[in-house]
C-alpha atoms as a PDB file:
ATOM      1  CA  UNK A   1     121.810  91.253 -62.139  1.00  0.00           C
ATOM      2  CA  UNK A   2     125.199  91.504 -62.890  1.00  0.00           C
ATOM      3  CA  UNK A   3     127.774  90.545 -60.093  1.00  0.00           C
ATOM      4  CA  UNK A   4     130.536  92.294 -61.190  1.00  0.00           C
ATOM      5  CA  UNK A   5     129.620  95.842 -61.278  1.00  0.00           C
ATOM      6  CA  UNK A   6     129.959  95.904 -57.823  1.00  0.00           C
ATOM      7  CA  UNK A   7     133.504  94.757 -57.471  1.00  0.00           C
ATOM      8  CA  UNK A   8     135.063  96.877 -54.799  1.00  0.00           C
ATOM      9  CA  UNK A   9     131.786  97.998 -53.510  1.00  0.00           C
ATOM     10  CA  UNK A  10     129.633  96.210 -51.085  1.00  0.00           C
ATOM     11  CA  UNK A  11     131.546  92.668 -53.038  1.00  0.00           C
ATOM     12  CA  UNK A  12     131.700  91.004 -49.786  1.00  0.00           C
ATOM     13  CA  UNK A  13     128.448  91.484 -48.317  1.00  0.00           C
ATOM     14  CA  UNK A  14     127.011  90.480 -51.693  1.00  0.00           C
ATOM     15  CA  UNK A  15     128.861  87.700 -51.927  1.00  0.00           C
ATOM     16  CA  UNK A  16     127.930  86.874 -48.401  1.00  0.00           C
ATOM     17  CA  UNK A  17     124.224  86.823 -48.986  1.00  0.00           C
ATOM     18  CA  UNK A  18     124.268  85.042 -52.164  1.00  0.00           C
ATOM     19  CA  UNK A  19     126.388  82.175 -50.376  1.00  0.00           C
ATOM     20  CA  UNK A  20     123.474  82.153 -47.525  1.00  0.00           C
ATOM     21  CA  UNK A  21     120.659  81.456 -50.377  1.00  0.00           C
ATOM     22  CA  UNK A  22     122.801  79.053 -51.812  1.00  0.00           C
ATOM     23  CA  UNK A  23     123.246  77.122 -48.466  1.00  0.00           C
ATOM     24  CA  UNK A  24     119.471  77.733 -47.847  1.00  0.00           C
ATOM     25  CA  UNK A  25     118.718  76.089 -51.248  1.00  0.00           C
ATOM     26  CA  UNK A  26     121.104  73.011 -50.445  1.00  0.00           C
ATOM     27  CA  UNK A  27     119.642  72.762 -46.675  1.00  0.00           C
ATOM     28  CA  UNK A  28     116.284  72.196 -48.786  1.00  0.00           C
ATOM     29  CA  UNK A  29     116.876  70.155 -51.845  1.00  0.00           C
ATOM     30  CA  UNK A  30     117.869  66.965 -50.165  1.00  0.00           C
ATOM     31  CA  UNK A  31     117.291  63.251 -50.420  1.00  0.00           C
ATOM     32  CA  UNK A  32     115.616  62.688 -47.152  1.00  0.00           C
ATOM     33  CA  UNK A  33     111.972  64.177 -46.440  1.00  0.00           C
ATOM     34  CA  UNK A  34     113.283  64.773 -43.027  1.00  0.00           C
ATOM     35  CA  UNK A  35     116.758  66.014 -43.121  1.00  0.00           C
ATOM     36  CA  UNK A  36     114.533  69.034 -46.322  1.00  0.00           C
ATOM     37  CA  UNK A  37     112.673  70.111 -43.171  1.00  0.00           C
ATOM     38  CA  UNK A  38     115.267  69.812 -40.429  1.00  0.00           C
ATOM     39  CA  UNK A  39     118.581  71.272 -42.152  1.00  0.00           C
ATOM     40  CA  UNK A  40     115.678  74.357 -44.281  1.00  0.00           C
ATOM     41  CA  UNK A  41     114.733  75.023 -40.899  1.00  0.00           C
ATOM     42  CA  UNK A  42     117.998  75.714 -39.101  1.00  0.00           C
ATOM     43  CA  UNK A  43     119.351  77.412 -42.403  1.00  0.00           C
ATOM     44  CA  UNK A  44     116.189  79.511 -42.291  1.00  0.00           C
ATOM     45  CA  UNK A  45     117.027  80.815 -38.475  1.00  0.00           C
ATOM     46  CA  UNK A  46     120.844  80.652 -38.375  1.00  0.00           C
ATOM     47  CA  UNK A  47     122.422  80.846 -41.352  1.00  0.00           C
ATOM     48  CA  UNK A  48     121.995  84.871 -41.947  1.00  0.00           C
ATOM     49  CA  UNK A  49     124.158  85.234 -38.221  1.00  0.00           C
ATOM     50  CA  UNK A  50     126.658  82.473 -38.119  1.00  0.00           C
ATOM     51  CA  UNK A  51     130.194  83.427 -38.898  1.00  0.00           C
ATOM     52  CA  UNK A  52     132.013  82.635 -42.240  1.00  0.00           C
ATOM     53  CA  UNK A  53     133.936  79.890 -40.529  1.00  0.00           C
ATOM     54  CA  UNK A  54     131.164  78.673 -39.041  1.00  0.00           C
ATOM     55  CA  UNK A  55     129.060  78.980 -42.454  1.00  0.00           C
ATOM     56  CA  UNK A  56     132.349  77.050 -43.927  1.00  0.00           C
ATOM     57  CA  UNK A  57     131.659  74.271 -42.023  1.00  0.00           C
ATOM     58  CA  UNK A  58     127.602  73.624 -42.510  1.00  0.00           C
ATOM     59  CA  UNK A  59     128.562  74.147 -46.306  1.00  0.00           C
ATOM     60  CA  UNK A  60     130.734  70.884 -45.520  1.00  0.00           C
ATOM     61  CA  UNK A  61     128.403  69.447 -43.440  1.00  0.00           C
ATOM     62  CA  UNK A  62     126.384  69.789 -46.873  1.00  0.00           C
ATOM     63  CA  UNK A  63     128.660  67.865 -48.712  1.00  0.00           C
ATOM     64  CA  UNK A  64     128.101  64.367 -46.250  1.00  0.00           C
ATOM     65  CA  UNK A  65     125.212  61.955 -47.498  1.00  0.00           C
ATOM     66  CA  UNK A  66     121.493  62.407 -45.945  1.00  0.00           C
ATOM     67  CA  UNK A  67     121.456  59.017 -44.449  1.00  0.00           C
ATOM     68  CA  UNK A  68     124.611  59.794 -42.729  1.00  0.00           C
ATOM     69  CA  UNK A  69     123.390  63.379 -41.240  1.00  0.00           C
ATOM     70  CA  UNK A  70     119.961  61.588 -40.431  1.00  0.00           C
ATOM     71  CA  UNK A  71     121.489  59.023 -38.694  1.00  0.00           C
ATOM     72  CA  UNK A  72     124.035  62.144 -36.330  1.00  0.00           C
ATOM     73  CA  UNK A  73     121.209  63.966 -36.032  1.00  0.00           C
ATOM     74  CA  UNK A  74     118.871  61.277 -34.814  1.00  0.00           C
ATOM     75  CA  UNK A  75     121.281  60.298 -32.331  1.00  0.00           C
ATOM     76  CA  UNK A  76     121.264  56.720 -33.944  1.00  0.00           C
ATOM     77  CA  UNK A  77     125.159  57.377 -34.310  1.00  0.00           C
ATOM     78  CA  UNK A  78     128.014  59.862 -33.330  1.00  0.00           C
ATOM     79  CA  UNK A  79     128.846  62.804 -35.548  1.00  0.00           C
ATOM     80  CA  UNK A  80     132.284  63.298 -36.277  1.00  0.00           C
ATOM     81  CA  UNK A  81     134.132  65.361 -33.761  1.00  0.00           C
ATOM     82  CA  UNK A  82     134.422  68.441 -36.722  1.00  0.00           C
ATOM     83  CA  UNK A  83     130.607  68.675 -37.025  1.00  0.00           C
ATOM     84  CA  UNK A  84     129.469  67.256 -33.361  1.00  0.00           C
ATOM     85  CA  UNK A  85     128.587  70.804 -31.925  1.00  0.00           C
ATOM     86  CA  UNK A  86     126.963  71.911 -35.600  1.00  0.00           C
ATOM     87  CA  UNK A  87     124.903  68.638 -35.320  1.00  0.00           C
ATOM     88  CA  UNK A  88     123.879  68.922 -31.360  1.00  0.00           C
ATOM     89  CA  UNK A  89     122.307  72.630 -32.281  1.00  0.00           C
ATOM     90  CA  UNK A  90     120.517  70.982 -35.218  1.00  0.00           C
ATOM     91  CA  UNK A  91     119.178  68.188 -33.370  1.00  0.00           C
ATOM     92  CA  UNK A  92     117.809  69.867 -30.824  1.00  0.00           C
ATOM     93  CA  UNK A  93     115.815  71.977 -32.884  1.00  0.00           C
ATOM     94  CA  UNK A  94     114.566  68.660 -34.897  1.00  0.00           C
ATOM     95  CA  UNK A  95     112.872  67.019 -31.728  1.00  0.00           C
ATOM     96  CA  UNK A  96     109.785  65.285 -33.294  1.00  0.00           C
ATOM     97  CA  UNK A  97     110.606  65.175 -37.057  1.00  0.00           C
ATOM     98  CA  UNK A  98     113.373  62.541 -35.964  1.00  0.00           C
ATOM     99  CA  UNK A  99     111.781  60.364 -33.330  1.00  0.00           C
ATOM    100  CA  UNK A 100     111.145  56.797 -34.374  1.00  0.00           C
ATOM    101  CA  UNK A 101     108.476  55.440 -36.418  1.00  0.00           C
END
């Protein structure tokens, strides 16, 4: 329970799996109903094998508001060129939790 007693040992892969709970937590706590189950799903199946750059930038994606990520990942408007490839893998695994009402 206590993270430093393992400095030097094992540090980075602990630090590494505490940062993937903490992105899975974020993915789920949201403002939007929808963007909870789109962004817990895709943490729950990616985030464990994506890179630390790559976890670097969903963390960032994490920072941008839900209405803004609903509307990239809806396709209702373009995601900025950083996060266009991040949001074309999570829309396509979102097909029928952001069709129109």
């Amino acid at each position: 329970a206590h993270p430093h007693r393992d400095q030097g040992h094992g540090m980075t892969n602990e630090g590494r799996d505490i940062r993937i709970k903490r992105l899975a937590m974020r993915s789920m706590r949201r403002g939007i109903k929808e963007m909870d189950l789109i962004l817990s799903a895709y943490a729950g199946e990616h985030l464990a094998a994506m890179s630390d750059p790559d976890l670097d930038l969903y963390e960032a994606l994490l920072e941008e508001s839900d209405h803004d990520l609903y509307r990239w990942v809806s396709g209702q408007d373009h995601a900025p060129d950083r996060f266009s490839g991040l949001i074309a893998s999570i829309a396509s695994r979102a097909v029928g939790i952001v069709r129109p009402r």
